[in-house]
PDB file of N, CA and C in Angstrom:
ATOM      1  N   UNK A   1     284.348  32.712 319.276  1.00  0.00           N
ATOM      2  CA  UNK A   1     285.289  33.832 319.158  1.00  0.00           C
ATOM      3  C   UNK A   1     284.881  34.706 317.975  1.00  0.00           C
ATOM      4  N   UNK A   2     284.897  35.636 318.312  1.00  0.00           N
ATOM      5  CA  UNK A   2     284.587  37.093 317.042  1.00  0.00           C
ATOM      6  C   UNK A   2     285.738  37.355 315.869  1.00  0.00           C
ATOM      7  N   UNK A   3     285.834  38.002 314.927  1.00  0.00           N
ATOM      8  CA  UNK A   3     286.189  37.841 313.988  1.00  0.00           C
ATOM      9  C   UNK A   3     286.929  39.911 313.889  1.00  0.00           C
ATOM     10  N   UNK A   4     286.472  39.921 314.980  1.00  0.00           N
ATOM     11  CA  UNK A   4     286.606  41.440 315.453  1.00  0.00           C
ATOM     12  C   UNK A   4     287.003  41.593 316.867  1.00  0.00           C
ATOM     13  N   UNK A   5     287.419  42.783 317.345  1.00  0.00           N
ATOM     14  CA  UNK A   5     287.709  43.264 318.644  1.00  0.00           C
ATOM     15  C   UNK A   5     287.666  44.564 318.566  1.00  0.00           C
ATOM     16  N   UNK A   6     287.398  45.339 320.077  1.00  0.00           N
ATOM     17  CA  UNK A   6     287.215  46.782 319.898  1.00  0.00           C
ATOM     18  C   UNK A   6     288.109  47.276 320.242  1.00  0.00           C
ATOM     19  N   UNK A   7     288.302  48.630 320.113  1.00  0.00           N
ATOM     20  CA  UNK A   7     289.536  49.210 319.672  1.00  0.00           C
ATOM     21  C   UNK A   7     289.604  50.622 321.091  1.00  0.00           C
ATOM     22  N   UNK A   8     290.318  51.488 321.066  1.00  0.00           N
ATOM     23  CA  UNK A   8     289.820  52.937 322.021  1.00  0.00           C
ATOM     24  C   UNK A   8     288.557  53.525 320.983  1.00  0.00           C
ATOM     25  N   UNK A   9     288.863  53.710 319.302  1.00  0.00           N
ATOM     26  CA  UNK A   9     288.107  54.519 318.884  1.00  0.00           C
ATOM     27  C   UNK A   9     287.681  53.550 317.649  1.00  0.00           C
ATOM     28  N   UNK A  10     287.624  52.328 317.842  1.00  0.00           N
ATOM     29  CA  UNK A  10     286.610  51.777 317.312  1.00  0.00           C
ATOM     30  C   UNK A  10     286.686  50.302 317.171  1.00  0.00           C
ATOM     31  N   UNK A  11     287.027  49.962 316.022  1.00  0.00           N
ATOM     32  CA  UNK A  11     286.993  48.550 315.968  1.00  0.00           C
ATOM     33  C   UNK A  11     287.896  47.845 315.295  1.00  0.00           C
ATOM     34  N   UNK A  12     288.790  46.527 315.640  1.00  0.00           N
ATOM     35  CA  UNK A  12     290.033  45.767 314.205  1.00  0.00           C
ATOM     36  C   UNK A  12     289.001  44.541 313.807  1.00  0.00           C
ATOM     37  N   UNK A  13     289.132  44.465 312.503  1.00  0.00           N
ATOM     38  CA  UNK A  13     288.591  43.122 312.303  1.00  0.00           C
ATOM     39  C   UNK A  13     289.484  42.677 311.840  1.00  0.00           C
ATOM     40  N   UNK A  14     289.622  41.177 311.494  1.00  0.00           N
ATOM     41  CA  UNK A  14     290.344  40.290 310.910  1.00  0.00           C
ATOM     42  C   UNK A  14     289.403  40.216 309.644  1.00  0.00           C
ATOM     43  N   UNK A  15     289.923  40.204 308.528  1.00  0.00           N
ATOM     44  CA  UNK A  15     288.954  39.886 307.103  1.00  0.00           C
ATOM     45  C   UNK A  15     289.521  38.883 306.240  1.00  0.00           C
ATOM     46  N   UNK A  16     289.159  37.718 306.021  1.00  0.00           N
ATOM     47  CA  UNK A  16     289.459  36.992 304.702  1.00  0.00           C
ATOM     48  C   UNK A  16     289.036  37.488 303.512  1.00  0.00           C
ATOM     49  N   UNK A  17     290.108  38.139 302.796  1.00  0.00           N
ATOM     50  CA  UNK A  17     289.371  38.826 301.381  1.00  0.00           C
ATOM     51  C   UNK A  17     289.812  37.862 299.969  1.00  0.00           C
ATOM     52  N   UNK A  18     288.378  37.680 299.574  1.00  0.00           N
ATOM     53  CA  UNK A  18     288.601  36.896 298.025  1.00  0.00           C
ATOM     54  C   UNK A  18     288.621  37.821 296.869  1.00  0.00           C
ATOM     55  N   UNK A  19     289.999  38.587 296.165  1.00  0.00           N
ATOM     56  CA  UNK A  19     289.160  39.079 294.878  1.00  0.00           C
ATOM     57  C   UNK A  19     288.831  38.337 293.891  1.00  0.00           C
ATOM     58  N   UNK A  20     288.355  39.027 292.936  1.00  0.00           N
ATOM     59  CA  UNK A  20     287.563  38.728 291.475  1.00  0.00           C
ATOM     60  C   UNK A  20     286.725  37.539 292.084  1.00  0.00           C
ATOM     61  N   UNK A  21     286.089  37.505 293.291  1.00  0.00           N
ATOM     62  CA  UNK A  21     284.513  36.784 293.811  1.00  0.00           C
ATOM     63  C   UNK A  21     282.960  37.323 292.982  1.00  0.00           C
ATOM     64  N   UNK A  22     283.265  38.252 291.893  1.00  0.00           N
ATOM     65  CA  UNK A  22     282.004  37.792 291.460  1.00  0.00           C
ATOM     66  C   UNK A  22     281.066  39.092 291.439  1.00  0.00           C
ATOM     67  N   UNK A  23     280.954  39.486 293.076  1.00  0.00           N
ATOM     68  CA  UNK A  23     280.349  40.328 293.733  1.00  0.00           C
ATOM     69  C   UNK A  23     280.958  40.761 294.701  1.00  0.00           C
ATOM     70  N   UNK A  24     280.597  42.196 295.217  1.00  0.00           N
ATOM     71  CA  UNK A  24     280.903  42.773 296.531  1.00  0.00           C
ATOM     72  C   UNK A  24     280.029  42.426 297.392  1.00  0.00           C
ATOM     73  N   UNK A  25     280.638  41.525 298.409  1.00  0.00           N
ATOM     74  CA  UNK A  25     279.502  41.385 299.731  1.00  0.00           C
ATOM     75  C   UNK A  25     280.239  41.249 301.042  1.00  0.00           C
ATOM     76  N   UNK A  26     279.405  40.651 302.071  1.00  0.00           N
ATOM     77  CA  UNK A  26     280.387  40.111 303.299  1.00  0.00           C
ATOM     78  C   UNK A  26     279.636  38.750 303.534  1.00  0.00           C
ATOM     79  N   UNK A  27     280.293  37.503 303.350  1.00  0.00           N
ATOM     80  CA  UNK A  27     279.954  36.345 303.746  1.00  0.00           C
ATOM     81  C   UNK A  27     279.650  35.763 304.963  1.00  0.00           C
ATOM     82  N   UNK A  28     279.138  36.183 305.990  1.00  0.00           N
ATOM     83  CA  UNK A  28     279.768  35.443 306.524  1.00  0.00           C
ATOM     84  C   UNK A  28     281.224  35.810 307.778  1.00  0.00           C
ATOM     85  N   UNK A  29     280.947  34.939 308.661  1.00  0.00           N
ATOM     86  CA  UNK A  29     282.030  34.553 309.619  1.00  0.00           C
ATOM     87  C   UNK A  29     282.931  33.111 309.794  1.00  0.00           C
ATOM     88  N   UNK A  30     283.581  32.934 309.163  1.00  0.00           N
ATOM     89  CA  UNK A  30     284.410  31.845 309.120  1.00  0.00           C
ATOM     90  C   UNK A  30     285.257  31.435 310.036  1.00  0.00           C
ATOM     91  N   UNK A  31     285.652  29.719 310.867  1.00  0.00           N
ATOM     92  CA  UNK A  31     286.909  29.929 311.592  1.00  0.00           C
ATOM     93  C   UNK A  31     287.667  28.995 310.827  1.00  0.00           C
ATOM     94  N   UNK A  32     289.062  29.795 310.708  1.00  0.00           N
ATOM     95  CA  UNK A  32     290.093  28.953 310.215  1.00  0.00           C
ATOM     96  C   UNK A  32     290.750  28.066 310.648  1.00  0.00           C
ATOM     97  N   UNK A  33     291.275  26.752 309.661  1.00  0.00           N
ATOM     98  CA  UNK A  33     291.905  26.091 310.607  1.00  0.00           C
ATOM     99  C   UNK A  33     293.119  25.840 311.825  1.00  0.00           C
ATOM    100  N   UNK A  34     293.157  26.778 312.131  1.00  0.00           N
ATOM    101  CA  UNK A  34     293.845  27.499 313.254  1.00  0.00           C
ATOM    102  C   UNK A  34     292.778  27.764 314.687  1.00  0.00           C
ATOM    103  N   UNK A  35     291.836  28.021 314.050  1.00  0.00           N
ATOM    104  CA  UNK A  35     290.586  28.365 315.303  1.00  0.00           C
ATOM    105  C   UNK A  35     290.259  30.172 315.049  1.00  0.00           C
ATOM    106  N   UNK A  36     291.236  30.921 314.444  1.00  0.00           N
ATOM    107  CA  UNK A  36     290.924  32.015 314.556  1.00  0.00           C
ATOM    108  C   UNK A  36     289.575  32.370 313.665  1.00  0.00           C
ATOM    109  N   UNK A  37     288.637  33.256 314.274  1.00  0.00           N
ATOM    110  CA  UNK A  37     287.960  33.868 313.383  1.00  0.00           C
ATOM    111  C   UNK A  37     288.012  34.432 312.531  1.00  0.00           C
ATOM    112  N   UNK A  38     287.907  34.468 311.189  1.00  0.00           N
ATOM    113  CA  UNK A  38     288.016  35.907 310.112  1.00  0.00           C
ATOM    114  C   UNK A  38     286.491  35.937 309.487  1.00  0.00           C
ATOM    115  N   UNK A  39     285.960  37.649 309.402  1.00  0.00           N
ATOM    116  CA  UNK A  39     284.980  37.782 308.304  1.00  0.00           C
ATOM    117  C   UNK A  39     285.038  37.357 306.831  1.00  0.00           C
ATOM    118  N   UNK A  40     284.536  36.967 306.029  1.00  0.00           N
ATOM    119  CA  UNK A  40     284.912  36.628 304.366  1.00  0.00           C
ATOM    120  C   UNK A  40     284.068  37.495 303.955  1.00  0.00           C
ATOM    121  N   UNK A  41     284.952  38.152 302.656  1.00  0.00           N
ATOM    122  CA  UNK A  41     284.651  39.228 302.304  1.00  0.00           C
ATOM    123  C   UNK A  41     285.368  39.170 300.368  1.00  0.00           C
ATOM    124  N   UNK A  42     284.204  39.525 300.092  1.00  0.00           N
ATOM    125  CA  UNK A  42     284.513  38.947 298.524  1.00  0.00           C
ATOM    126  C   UNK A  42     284.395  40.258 297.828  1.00  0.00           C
ATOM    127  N   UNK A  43     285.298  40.442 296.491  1.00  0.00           N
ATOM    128  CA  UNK A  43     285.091  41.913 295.901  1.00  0.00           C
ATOM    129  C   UNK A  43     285.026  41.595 294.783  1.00  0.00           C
ATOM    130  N   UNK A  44     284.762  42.102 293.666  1.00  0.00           N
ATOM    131  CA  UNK A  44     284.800  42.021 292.199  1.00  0.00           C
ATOM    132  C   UNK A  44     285.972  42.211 291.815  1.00  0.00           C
ATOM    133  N   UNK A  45     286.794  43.560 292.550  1.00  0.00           N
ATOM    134  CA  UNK A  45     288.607  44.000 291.876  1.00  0.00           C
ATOM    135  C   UNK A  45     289.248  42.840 291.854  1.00  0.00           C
ATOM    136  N   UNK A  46     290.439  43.233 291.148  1.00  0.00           N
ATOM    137  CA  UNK A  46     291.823  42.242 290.767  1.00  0.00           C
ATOM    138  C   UNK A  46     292.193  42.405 291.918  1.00  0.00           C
ATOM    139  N   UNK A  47     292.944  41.696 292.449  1.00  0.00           N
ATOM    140  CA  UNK A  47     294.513  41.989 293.479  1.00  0.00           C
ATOM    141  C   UNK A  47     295.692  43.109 292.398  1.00  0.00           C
ATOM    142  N   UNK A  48     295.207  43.836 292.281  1.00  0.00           N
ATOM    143  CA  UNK A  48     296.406  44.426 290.841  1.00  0.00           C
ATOM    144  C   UNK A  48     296.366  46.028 291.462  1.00  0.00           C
ATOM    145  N   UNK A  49     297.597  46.042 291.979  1.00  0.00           N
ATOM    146  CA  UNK A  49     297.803  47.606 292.555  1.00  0.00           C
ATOM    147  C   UNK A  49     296.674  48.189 293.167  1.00  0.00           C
ATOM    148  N   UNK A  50     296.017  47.263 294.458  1.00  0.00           N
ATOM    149  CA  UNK A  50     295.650  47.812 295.189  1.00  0.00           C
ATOM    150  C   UNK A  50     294.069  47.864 294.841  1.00  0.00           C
ATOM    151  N   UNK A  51     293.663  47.584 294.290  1.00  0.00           N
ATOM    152  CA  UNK A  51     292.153  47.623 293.513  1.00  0.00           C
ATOM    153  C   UNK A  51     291.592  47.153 294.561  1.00  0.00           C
ATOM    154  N   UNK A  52     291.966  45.605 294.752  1.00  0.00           N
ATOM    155  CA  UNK A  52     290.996  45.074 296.227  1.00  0.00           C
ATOM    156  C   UNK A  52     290.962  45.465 297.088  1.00  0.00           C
ATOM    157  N   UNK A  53     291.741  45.888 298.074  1.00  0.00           N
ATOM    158  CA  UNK A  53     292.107  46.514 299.229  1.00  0.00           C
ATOM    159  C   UNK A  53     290.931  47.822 299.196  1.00  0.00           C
ATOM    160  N   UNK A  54     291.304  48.496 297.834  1.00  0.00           N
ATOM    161  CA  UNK A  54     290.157  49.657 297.969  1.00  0.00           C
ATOM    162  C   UNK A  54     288.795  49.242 297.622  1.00  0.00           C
ATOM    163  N   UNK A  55     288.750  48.344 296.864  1.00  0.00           N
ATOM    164  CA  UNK A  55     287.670  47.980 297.185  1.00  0.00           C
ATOM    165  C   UNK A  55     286.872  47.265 298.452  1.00  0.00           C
ATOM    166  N   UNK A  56     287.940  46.586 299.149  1.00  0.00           N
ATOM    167  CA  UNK A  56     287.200  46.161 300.604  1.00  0.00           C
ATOM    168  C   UNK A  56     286.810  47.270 301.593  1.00  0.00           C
ATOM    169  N   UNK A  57     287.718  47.907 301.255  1.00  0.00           N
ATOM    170  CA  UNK A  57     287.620  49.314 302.295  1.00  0.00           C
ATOM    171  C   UNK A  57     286.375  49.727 301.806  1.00  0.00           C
ATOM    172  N   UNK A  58     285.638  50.355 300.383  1.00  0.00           N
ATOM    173  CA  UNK A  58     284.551  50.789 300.542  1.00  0.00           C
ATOM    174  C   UNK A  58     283.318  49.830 300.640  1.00  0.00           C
ATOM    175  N   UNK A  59     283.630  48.393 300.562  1.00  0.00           N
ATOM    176  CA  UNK A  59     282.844  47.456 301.271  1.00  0.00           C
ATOM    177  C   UNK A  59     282.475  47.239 302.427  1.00  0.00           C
ATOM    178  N   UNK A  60     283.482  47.609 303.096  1.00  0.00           N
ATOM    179  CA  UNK A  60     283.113  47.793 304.833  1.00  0.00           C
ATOM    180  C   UNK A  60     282.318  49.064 305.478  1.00  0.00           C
ATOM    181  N   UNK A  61     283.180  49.948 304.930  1.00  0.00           N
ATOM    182  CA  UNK A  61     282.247  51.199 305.105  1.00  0.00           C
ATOM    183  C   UNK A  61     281.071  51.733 304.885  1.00  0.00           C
ATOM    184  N   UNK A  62     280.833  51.178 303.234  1.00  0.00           N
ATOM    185  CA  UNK A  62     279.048  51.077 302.680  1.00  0.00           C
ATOM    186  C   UNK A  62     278.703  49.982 304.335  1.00  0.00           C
ATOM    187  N   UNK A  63     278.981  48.603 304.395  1.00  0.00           N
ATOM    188  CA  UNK A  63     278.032  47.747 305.353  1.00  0.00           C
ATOM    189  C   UNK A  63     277.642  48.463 306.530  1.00  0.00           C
ATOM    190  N   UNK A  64     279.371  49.408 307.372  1.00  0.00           N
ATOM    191  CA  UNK A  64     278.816  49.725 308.546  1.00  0.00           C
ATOM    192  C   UNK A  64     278.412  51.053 308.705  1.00  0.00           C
ATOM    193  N   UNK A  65     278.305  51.729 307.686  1.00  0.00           N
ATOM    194  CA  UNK A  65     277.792  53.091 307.830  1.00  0.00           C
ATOM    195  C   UNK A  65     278.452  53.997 308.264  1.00  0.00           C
ATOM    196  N   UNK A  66     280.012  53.885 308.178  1.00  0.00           N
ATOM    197  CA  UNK A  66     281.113  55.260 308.242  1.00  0.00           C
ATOM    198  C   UNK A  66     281.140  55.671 307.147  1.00  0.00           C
ATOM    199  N   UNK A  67     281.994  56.443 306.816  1.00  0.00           N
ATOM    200  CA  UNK A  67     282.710  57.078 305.678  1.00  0.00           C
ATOM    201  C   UNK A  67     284.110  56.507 305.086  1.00  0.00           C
ATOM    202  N   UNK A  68     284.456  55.941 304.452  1.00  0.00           N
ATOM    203  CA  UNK A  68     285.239  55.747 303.384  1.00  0.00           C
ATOM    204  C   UNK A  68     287.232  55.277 304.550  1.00  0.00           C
ATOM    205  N   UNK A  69     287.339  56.957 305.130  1.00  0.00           N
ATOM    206  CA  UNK A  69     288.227  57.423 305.453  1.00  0.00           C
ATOM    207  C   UNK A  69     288.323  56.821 306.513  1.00  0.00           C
ATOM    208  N   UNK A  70     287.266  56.329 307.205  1.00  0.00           N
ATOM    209  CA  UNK A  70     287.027  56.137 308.530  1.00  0.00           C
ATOM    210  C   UNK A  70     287.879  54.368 308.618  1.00  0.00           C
ATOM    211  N   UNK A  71     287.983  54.090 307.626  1.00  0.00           N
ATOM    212  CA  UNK A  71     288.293  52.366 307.330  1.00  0.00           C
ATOM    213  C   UNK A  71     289.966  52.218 306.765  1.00  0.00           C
ATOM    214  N   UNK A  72     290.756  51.531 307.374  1.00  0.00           N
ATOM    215  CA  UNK A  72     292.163  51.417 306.958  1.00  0.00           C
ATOM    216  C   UNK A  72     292.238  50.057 307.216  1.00  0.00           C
ATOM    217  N   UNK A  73     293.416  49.873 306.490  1.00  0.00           N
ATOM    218  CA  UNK A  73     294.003  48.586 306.578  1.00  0.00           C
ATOM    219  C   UNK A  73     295.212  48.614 307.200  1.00  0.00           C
ATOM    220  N   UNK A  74     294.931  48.258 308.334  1.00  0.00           N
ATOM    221  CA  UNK A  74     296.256  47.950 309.015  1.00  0.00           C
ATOM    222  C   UNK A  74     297.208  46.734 309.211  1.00  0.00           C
ATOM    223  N   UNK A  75     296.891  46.202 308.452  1.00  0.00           N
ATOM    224  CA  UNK A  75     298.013  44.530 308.375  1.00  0.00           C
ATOM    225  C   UNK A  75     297.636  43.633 307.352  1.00  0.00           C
ATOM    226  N   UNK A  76     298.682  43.253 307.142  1.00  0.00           N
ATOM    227  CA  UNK A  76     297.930  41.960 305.946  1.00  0.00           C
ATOM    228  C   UNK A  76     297.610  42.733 304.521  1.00  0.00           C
ATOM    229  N   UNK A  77     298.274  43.876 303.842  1.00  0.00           N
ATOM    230  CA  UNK A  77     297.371  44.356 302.934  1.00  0.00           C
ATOM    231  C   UNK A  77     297.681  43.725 301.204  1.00  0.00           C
ATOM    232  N   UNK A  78     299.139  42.820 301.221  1.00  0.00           N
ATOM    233  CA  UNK A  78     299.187  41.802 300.085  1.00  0.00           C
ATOM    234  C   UNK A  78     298.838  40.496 300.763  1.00  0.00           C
ATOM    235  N   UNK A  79     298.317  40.089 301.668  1.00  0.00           N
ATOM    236  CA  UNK A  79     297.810  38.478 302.027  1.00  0.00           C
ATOM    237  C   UNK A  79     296.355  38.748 301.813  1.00  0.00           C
ATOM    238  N   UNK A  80     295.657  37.237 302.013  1.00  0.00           N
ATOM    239  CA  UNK A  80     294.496  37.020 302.120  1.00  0.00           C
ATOM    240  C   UNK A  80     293.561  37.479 303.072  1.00  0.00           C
ATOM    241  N   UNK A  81     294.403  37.348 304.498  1.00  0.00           N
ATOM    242  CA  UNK A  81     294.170  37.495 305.672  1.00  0.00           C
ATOM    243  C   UNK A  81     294.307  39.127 305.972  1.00  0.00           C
ATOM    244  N   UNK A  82     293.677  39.997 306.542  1.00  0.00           N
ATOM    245  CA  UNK A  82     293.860  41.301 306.393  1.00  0.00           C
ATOM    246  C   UNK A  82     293.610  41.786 308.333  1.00  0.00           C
ATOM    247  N   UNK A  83     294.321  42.964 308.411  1.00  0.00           N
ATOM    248  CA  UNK A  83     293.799  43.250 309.768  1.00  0.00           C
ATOM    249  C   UNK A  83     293.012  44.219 309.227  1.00  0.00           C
ATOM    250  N   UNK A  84     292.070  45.368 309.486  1.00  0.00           N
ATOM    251  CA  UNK A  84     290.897  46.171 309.304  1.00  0.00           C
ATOM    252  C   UNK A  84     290.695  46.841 310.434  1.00  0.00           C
ATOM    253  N   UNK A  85     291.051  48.490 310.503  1.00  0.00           N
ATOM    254  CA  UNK A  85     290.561  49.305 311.861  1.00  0.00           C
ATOM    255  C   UNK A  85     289.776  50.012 310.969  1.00  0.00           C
ATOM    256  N   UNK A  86     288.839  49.971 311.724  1.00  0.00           N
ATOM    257  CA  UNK A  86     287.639  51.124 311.956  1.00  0.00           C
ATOM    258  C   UNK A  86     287.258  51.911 312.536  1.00  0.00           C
ATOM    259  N   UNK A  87     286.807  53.203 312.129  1.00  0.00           N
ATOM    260  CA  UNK A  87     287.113  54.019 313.312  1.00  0.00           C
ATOM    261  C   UNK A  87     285.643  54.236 313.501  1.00  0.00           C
ATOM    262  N   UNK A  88     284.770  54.644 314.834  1.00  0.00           N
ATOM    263  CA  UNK A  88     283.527  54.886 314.991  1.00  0.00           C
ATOM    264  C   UNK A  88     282.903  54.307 316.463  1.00  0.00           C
ATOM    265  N   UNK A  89     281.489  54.918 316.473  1.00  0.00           N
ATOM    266  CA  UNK A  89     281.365  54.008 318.294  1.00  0.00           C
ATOM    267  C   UNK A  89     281.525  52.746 318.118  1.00  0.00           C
ATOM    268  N   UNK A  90     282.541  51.814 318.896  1.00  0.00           N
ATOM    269  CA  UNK A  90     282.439  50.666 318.934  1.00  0.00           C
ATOM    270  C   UNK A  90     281.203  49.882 319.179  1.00  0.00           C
ATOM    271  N   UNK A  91     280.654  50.126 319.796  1.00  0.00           N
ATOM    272  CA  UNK A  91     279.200  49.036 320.614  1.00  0.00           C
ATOM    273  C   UNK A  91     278.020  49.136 319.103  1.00  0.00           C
ATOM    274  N   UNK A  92     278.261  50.330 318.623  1.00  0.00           N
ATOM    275  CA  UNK A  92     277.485  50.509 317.223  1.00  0.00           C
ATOM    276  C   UNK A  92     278.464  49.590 316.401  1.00  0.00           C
ATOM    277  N   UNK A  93     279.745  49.681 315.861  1.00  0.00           N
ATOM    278  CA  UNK A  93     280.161  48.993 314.794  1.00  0.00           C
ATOM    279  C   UNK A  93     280.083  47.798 315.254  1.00  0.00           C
ATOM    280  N   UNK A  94     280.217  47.156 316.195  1.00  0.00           N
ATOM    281  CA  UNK A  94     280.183  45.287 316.381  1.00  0.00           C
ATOM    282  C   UNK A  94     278.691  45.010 316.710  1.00  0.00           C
ATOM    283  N   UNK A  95     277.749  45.859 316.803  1.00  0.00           N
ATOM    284  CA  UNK A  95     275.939  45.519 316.650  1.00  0.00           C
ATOM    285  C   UNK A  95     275.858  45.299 315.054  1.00  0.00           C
ATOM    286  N   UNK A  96     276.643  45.873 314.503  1.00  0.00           N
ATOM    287  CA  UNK A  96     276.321  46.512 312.725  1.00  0.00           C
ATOM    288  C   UNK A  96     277.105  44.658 312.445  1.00  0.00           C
ATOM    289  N   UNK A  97     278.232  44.506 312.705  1.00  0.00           N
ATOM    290  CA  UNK A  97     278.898  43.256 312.558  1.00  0.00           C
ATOM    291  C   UNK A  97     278.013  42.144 312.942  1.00  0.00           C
ATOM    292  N   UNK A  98     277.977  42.214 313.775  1.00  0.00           N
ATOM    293  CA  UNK A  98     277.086  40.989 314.921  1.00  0.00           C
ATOM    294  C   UNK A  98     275.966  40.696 313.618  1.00  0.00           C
ATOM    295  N   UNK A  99     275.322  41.690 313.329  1.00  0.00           N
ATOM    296  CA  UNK A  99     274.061  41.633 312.249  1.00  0.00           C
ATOM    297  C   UNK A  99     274.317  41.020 310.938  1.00  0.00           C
ATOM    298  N   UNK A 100     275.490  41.760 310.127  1.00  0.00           N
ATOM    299  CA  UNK A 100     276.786  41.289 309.056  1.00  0.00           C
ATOM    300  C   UNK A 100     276.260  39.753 308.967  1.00  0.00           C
ATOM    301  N   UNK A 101     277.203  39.122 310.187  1.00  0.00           N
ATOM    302  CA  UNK A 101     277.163  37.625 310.489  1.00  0.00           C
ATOM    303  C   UNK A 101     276.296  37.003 310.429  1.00  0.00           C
ATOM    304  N   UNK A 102     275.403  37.269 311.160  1.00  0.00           N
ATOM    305  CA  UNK A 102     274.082  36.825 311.049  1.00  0.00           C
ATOM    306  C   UNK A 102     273.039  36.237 310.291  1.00  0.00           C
ATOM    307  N   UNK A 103     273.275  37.411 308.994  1.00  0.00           N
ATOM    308  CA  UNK A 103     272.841  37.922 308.014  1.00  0.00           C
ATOM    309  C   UNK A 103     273.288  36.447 307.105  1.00  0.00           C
ATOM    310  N   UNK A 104     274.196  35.733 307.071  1.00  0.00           N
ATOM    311  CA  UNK A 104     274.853  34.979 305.644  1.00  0.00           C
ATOM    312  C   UNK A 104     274.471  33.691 306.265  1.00  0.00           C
TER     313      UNK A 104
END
């Protein structure tokens, strides 16, 4: 199971976000113990008014090659667990993901 799904105009991911991890990266595809998939996704910001959140957002966007604006958080934005729409060709953003994963 993917850690993502496509959208009309682009893509939701599910993201496990760690702040103050150190570094900005994407780990990885993890399944929780639930079975669901989430990406892990680590930032340098605090959890402190929003720092992480913006910082994941321009973490995702640097990886998949939108713009900034193009990336929201749609659920989850004080939990760990986050929902993530993206906006852009889908079949391009989950090749760009697929690779992400791969990659760790």
């Amino acid at each position: 199971m993917a850690a993502w799904s496509t959208a009309p105009d682009g893509v939701v991911i599910a993201v496990r976000l760690t702040p103050k991890g150190g570094r900005d990266s994407i780990d990885g595809v993890e399944t929780m113990s639930d079975g669901r998939a989430v990406l892990k996704a680590r930032v340098r910001a605090a959890p402190h008014e929003g720092a992480a959140n913006e910082a994941l957002v321009a973490l995702l966007a640097k990886s998949l090659g939108i713009p900034p604006r193009s990336v929201e958080i749609v659920g989850g934005a004080t939990s760990r667990i986050k929902r993530v729409h993206a906006v852009g060709e889908a079949g391009v953003l989950v090749a760009t993901l697929e690779k992400l994963a791969a990659a760790r």
